[in-house]
C-alpha atoms as a PDB file:
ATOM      1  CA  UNK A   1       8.044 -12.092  22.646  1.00  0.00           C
ATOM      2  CA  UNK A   2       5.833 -13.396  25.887  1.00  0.00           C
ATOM      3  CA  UNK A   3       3.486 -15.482  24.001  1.00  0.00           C
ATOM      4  CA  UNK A   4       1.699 -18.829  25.043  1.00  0.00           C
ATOM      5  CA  UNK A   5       0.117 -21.244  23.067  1.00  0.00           C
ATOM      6  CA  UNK A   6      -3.328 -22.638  24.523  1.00  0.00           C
ATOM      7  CA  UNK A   7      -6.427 -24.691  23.447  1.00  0.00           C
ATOM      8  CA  UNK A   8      -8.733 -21.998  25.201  1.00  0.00           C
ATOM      9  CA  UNK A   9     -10.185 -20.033  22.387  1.00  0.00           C
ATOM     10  CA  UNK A  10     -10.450 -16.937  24.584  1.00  0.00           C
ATOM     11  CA  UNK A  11      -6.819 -16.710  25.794  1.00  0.00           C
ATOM     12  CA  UNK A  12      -5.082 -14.259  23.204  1.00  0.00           C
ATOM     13  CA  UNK A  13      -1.264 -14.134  22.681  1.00  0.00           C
ATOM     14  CA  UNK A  14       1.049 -10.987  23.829  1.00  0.00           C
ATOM     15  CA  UNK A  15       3.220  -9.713  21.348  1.00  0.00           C
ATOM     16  CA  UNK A  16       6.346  -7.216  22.187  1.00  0.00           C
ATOM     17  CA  UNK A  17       5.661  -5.755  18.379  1.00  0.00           C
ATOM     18  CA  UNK A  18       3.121  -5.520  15.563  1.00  0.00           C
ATOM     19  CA  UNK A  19       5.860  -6.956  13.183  1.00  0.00           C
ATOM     20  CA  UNK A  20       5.256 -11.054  15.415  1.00  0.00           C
ATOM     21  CA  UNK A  21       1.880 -11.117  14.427  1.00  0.00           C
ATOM     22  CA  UNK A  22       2.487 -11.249  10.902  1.00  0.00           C
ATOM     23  CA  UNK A  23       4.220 -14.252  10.507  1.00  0.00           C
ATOM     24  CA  UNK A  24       1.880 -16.322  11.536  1.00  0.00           C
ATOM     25  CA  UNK A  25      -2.141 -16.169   9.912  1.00  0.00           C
ATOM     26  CA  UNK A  26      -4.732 -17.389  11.761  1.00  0.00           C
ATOM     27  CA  UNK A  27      -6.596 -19.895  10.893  1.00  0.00           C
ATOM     28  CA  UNK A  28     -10.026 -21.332  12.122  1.00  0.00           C
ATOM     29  CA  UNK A  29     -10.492 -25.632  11.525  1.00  0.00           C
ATOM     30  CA  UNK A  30     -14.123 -25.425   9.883  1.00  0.00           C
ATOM     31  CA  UNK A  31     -14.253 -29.090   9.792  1.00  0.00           C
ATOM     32  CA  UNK A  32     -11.388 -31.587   9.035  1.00  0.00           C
ATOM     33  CA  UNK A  33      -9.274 -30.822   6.269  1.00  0.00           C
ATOM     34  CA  UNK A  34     -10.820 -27.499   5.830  1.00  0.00           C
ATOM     35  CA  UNK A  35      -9.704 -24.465   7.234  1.00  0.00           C
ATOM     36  CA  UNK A  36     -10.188 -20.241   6.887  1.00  0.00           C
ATOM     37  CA  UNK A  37      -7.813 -17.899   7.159  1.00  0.00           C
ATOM     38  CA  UNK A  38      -8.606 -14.607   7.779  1.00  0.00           C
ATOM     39  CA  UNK A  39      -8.867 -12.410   4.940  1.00  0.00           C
ATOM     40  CA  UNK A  40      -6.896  -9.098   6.878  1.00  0.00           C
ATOM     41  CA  UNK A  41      -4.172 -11.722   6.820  1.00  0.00           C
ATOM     42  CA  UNK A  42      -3.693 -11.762   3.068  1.00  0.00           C
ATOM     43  CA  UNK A  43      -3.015  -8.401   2.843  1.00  0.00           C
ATOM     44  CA  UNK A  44      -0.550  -7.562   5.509  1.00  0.00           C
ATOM     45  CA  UNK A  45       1.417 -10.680   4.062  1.00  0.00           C
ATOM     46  CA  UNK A  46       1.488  -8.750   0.452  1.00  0.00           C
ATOM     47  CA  UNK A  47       2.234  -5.569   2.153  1.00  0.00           C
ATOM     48  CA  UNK A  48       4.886  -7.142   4.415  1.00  0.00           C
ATOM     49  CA  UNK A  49       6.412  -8.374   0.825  1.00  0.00           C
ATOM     50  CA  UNK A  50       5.856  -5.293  -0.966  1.00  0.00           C
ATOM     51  CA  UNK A  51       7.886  -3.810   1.498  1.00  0.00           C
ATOM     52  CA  UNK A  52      10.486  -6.350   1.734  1.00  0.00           C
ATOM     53  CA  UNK A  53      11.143  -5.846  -1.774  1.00  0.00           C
ATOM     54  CA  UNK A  54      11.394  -2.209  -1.420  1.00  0.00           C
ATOM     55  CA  UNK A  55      13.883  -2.603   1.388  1.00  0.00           C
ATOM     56  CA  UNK A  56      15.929  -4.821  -0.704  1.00  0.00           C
ATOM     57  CA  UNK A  57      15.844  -2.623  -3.630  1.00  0.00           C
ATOM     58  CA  UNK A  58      16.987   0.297  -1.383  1.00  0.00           C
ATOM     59  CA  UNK A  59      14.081   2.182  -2.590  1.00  0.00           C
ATOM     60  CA  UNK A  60      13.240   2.770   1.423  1.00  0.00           C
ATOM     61  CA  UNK A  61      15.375   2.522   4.508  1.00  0.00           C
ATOM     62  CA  UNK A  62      14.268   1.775   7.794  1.00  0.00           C
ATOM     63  CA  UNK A  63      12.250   4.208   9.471  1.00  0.00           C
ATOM     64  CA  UNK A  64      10.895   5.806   6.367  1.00  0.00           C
ATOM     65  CA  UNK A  65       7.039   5.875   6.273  1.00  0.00           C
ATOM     66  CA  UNK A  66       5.476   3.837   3.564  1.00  0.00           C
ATOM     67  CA  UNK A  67       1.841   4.524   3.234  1.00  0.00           C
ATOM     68  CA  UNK A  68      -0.456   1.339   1.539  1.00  0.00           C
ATOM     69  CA  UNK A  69      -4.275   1.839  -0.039  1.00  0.00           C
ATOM     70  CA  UNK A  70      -6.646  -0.889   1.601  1.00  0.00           C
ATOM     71  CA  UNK A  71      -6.982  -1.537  -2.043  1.00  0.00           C
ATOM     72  CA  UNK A  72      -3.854  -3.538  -2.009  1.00  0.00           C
ATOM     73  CA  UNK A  73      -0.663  -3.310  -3.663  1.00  0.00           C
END
């Protein structure tokens, strides 16, 4: 991963793969002690779990195609 962290609001990180950008939500300081995370964040971290599970289960192997509803899981 080539990534580098700056105070510059409009420097954006480089990731090698979709997968890095998952880990870590982003979250915007609205004032102190109160912060927003972005709401696209919430579901790729259920989906990522979802997943998971599924992987763990055997249900799915890598490389299989899993298709998710923007509903949710």
């Amino acid at each position: 991963m080539t990534a580098t962290h700056t105070d510059d609001p409009w420097t954006a990180e480089i990731l090698d793969h979709a997968a890095q950008a998952v880990g870590a939500p982003d979250l915007i300081r609205l004032r102190p002690g109160l912060f927003a995370l972005r709401f696209e964040v919430m579901k790729v971290r259920s989906a990522r779990g979802a997943v998971q599970h599924l992987l763990a289960q055997g249900k799915i192997r890598p490389g299989d195609t899993v298709v998710d509803s923007s509903s949710g899981i």
